[in-house]
Protein backbone atom coordinates (compact mmCIF):
# COMPACT_ATOMS: atom_id res chain seq x y z
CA UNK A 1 255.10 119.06 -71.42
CA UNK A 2 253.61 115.86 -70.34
CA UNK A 3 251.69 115.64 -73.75
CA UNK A 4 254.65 116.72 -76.10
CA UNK A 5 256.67 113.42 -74.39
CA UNK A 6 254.23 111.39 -74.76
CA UNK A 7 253.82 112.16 -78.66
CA UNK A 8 257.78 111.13 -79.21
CA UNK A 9 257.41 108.15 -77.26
CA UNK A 10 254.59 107.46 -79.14
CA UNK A 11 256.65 108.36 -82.05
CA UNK A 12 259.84 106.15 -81.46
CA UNK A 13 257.71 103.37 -80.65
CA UNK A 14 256.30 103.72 -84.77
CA UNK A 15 259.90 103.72 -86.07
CA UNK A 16 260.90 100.82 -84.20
CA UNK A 17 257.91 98.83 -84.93
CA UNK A 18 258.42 99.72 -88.96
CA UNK A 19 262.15 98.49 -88.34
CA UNK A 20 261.10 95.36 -87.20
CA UNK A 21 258.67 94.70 -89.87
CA UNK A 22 261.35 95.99 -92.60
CA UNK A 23 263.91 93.25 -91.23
CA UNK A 24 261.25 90.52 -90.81
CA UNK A 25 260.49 91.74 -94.38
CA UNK A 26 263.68 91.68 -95.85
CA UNK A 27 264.21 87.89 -94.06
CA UNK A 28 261.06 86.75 -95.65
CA UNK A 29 262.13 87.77 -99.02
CA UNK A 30 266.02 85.72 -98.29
CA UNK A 31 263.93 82.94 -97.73
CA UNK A 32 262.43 82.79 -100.65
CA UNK A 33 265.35 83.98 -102.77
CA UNK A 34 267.29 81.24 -101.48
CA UNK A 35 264.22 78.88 -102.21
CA UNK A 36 263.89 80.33 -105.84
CA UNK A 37 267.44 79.69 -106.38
CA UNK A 38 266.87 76.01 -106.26
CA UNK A 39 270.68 74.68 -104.08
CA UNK A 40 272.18 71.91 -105.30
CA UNK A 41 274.17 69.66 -102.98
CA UNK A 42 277.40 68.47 -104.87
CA UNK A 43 279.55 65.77 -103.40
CA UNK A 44 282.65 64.29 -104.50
CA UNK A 45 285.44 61.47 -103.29
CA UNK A 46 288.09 64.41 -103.67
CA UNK A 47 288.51 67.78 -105.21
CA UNK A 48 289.17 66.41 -108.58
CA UNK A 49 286.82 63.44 -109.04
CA UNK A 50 285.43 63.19 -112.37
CA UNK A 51 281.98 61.39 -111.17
CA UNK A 52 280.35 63.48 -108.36
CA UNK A 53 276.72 62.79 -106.79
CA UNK A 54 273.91 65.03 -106.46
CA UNK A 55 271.27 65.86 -103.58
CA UNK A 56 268.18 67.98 -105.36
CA UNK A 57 267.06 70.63 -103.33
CA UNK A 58 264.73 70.12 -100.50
CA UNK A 59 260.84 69.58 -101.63
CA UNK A 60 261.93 69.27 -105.10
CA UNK A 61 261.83 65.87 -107.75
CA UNK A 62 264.93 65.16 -109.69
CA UNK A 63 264.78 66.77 -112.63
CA UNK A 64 267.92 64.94 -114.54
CA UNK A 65 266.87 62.36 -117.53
CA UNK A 66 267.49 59.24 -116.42
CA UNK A 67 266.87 59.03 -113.08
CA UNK A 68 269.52 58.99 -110.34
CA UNK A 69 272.33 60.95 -108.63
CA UNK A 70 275.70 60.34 -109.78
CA UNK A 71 276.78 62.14 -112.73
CA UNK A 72 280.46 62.63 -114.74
CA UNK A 73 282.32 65.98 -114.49
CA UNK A 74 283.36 67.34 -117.95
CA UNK A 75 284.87 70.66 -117.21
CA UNK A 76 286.12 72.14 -113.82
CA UNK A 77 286.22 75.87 -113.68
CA UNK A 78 286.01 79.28 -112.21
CA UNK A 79 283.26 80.24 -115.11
CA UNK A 80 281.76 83.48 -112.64
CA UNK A 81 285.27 85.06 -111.93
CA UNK A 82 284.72 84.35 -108.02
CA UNK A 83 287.18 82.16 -107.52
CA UNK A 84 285.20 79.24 -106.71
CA UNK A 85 285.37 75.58 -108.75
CA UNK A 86 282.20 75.79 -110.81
CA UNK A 87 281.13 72.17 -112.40
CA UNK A 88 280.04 71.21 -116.09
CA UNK A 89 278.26 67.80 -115.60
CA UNK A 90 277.19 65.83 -118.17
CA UNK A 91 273.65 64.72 -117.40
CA UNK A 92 273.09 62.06 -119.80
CA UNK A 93 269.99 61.90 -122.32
CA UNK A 94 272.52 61.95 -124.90
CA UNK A 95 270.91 61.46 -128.86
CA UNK A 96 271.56 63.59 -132.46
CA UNK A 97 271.22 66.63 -130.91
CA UNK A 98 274.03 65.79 -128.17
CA UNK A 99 273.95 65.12 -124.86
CA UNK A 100 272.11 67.20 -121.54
CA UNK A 101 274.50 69.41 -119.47
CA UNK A 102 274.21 71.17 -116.03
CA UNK A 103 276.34 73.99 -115.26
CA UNK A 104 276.56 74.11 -111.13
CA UNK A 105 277.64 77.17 -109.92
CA UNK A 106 279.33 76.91 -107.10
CA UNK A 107 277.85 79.07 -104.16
CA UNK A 108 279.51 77.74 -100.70
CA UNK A 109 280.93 74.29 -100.17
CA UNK A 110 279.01 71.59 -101.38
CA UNK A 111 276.12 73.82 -102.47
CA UNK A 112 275.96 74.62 -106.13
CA UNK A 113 272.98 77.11 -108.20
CA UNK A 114 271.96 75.28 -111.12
CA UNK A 115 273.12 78.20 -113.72
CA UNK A 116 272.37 76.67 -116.50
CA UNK A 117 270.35 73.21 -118.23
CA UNK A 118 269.82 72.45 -122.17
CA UNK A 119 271.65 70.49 -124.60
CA UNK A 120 275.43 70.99 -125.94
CA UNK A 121 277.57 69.36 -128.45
CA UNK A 122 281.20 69.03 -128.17
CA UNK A 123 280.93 71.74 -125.00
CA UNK A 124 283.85 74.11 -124.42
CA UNK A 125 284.59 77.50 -122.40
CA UNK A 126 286.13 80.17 -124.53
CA UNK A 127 286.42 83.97 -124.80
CA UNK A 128 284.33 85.89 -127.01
CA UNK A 129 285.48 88.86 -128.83
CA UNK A 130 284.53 91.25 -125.72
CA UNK A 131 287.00 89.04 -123.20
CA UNK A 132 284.08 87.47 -121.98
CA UNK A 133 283.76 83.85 -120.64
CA UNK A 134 281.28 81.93 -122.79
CA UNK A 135 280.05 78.32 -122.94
CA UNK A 136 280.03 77.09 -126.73
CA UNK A 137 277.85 74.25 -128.21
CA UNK A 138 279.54 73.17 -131.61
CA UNK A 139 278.37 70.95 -134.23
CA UNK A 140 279.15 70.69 -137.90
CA UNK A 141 276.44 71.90 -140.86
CA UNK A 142 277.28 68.28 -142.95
CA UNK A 143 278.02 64.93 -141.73
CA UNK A 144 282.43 64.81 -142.41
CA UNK A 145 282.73 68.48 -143.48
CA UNK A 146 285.01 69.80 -140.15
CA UNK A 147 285.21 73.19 -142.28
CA UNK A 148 281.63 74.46 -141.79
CA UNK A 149 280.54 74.31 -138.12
CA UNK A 150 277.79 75.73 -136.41
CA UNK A 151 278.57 77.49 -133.15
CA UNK A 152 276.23 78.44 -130.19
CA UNK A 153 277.45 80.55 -127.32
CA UNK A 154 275.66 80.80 -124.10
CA UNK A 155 277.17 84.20 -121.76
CA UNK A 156 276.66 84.06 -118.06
CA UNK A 157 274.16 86.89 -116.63
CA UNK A 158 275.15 88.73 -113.64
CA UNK A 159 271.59 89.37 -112.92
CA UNK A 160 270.32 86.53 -112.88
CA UNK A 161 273.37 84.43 -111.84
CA UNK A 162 272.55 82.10 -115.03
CA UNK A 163 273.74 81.32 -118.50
CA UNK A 164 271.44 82.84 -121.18
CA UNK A 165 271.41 82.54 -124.70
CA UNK A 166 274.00 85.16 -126.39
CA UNK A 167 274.52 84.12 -130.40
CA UNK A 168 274.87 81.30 -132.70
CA UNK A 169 276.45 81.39 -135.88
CA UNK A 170 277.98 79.38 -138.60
CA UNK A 171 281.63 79.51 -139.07
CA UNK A 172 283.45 78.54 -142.35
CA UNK A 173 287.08 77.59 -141.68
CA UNK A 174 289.21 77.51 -144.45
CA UNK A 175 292.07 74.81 -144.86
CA UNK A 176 295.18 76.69 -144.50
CA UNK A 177 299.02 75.42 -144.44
CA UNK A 178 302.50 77.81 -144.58
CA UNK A 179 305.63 76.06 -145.56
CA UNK A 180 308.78 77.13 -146.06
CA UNK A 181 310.88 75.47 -149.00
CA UNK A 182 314.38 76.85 -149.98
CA UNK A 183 313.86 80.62 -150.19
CA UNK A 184 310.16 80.78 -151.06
CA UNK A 185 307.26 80.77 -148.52
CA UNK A 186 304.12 79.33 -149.64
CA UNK A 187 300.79 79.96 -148.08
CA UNK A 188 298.26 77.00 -149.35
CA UNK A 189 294.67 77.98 -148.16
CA UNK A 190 291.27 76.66 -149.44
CA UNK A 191 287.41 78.38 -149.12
CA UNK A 192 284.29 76.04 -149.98
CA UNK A 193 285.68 72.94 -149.24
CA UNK A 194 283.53 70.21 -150.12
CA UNK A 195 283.99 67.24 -148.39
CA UNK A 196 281.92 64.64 -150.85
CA UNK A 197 284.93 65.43 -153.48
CA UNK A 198 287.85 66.83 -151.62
CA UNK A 199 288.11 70.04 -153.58
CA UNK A 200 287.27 73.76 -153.19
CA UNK A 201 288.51 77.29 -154.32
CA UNK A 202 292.60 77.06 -153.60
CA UNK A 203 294.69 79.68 -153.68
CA UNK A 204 298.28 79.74 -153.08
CA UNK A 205 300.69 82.34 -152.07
CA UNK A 206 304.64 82.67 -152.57
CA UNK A 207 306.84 84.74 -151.14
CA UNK A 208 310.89 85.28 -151.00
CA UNK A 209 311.94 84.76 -147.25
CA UNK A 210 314.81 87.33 -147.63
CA UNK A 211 312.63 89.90 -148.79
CA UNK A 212 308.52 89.12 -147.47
CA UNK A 213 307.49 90.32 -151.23
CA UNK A 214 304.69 88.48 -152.54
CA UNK A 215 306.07 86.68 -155.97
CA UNK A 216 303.05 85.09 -157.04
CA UNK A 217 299.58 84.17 -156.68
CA UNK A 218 298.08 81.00 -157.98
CA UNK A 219 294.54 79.92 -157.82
CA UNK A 220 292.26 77.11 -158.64
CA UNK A 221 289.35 75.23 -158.34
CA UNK A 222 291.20 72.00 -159.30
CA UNK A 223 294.06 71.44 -156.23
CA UNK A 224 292.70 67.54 -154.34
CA UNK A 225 292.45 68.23 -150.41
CA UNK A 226 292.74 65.27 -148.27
CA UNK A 227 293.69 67.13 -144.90
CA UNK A 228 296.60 68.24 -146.44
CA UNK A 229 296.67 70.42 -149.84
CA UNK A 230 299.23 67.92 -151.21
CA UNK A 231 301.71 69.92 -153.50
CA UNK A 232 305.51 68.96 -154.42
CA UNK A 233 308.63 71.04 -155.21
CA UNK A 234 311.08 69.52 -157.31
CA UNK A 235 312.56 70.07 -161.03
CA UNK A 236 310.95 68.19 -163.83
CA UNK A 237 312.01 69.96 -167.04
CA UNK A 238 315.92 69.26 -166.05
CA UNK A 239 316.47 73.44 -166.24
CA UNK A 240 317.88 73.65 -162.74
CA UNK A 241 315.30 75.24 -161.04
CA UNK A 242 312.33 73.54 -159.25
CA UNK A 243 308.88 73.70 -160.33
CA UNK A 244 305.40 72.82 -158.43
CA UNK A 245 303.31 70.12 -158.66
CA UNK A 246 299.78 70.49 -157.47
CA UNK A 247 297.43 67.34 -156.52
CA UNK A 248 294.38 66.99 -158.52
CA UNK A 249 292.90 63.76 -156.98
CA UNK A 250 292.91 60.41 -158.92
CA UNK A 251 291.74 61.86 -162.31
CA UNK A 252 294.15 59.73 -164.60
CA UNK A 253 293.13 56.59 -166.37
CA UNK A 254 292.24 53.82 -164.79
CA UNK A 255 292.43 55.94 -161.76
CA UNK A 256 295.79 57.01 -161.70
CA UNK A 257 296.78 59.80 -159.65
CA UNK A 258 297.01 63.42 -161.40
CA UNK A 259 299.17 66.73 -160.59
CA UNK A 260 298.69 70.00 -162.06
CA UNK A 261 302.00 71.40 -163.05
CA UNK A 262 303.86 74.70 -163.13
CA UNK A 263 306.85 75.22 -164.39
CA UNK A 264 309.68 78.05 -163.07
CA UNK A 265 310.17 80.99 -165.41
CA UNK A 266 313.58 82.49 -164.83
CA UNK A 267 312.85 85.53 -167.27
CA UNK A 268 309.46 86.16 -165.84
CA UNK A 269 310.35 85.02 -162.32
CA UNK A 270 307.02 83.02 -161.12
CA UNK A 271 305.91 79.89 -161.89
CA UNK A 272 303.55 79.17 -165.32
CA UNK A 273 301.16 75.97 -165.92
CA UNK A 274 302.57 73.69 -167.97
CA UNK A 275 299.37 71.98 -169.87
CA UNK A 276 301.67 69.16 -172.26
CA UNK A 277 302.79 67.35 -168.74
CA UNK A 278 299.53 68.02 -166.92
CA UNK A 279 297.46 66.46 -169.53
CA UNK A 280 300.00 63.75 -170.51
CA UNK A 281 299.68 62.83 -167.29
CA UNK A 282 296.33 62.80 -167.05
CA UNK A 283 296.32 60.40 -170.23
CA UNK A 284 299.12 58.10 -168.25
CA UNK A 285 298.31 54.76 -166.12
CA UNK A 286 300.66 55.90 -163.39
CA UNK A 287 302.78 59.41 -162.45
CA UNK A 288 305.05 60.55 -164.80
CA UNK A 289 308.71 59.47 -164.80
CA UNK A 290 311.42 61.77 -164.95
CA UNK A 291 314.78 60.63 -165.51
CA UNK A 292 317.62 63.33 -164.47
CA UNK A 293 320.74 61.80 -166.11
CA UNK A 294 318.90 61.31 -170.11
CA UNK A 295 316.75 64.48 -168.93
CA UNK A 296 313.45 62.23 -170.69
CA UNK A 297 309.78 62.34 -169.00
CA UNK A 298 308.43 58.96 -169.40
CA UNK A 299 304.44 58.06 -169.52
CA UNK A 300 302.51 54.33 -169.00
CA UNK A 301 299.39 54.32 -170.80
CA UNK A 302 297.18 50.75 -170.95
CA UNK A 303 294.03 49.70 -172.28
CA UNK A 304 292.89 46.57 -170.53
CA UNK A 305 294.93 43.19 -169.96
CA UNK A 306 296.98 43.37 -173.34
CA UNK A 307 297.88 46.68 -174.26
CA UNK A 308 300.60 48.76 -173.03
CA UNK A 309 302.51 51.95 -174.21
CA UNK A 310 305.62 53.67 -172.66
CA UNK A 311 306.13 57.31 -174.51
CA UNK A 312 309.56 58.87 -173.80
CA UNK A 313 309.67 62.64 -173.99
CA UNK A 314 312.16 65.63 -173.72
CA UNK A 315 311.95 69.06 -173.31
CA UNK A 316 312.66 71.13 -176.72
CA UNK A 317 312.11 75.38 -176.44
CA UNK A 318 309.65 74.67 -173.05
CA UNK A 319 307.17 72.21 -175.05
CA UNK A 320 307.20 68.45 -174.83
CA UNK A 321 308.61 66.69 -177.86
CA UNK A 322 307.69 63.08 -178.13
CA UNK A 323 311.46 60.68 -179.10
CA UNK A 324 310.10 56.93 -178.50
CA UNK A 325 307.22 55.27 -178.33
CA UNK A 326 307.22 51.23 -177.21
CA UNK A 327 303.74 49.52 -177.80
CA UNK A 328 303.06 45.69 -176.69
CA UNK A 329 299.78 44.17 -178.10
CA UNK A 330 298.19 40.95 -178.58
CA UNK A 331 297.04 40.41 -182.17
CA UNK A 332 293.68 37.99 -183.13
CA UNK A 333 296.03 34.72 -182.75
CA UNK A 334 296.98 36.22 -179.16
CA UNK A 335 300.50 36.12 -180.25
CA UNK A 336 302.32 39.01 -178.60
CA UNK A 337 303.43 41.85 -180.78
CA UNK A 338 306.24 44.55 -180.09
CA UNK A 339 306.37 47.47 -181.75
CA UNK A 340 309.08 50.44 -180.96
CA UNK A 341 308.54 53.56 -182.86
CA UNK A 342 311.73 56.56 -182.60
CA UNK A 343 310.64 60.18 -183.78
């Protein structure tokens, strides 16, 4: 009997010894997690300060550029879900590439895991397609094109408490502008913009209001983009109904501004390019002229100091039919000379 309790006492004596080394263990390995986490101290003036200072963790060298402690806040958020302010802080360096960021995850008050240290440009918080909170470095492809930007999304690792690379990708945005005129709605969007000339692949949509039916689609490789696709709605063939004039940049002579125009089609119902005023105006000093009351499109056309024309026109079966032509010259002598020609 005497032997059998000895054995158990010998026994419990094992287990509780094993406990103790499994806690002093599992203490140990805190210690070191903690240590491996690398705990900032973050301190600020108040809970909304956008310059907070720093304390590196103990035994360890500032690792910021630049030396020192104080750094600027750029975002405030709950980025981990925990409901804790977590801090974006720019960290200076800045160059081409952009500027170095921290992301300080808060952990308890005052102490922060650094969660995440590289570069960013133009640094932003947004969901991804999955719902997920991601940290986005943007920057675009070509110096002044906004339409072609190059994204790079960093997604924050449970595992590891710490942002890690997820994608980067190059987005094309496409000018785009709805308006709604009388009864039509027009959708004006634009792929391939190039910003060296302000033009790219245009296409235009109309619909009726009253209905939603698409009426028409118009495209073209020719429509001038200056932030805006500039197009204007008014009647220039005196029919009563309004046609479109398209921007084409500053193609005309001596610089001149230039439209594309289409004209309505009652029988056909959509709108038709009119080439007689698009390249008339193209061969004009200045815009075209339209005078409502005489129903007459007017040109300017120049050639240096001393030569000017103004061509009257009116509209005969949908085709421009020239009526007057007044030309002022200088002759050898330099003695002006007025000519006005009627057809």
């Amino acid at each position: 009997m005497k032997l059998i309790t000895d054995f158990l006492v010998g026994l419990l004596s094992l287990l509780l010894l094993g406990c103790s080394n499994a806690h002093q263990r599992r203490q140990t390995s805190s210690k070191k997690t903690e240590s491996n986490e690398l705990i900032y101290e973050i301190y600020a003036d108040d809970l909304w300060a956008t310059v907070v200072n720093i304390k590196e963790p103990k035994g360890r060298k500032v690792i910021f550029p630049e030396g020192g402690k104080q750094r600027s806040v750029v975002i405030r958020k709950d980025v981990t879900n925990d409901h804790k302010a977590d801090l974006l802080v720019n960290l200076g360096a800045c160059g081409t590439g952009g500027c170095m960021y921290g992301l300080f995850v808060k952990v308890a008050e005052h102490r922060f895991k650094l969660a995440f240290f590289d570069y960013l440009k133009n640094p932003a918080f947004i969901k991804n397609k999955k719902g997920e909170l991601v940290l986005q470095s943007s920057e675009e492809t070509e110096a002044g094109n906004p339409y072609r930007v190059h994204f790079t999304e960093y997604r924050f690792e449970k595992k590891t408490a710490t942002f890690k690379l997820d994608t980067t990708y190059i987005f094309e945005e496409h000018f785009s502008r709805n308006t709604v005129i009388d009864s039509l709605y027009f959708q004006l969007s634009c792929k391939d913009y190039d910003p060296k000339n302000m033009f790219g692949n245009s296409e235009v949509k109309i619909s009726n209001v009253r209905t939603g039916k698409l009426m028409q689609v118009i495209k073209s490789d020719e429509f001038w983009i200056d932030q805006n696709l500039g197009f204007d709605y008014k009647d220039v063939n005196f029919d009563g109904y309004k046609d479109l004039l398209f921007s084409t940049g500053n193609g005309g002579s001596y610089g001149s501004p230039t439209n594309n125009y289409y004209l309505f089609d009652t029988t056909r119902n959509r709108f038709v390019y009119h080439a007689g005023l698009t390249e008339q105006e193209q061969r004009s000093c200045w815009l075209l002229e339209f005078n409502t009351q005489k129903k007459q499109v007017i040109s300017h056309e120049k050639s240096g100091c001393c030569w000017h024309r103004t061509s009257t026109f009116v509209f005969k079966e949908g085709k421009l039919k020239l009526v007057k032509r007044h030309t002022e010259g200088m002759d050898v002598r330099d003695r002006l000379i007025k000519k006005t020609e009627y057809f």
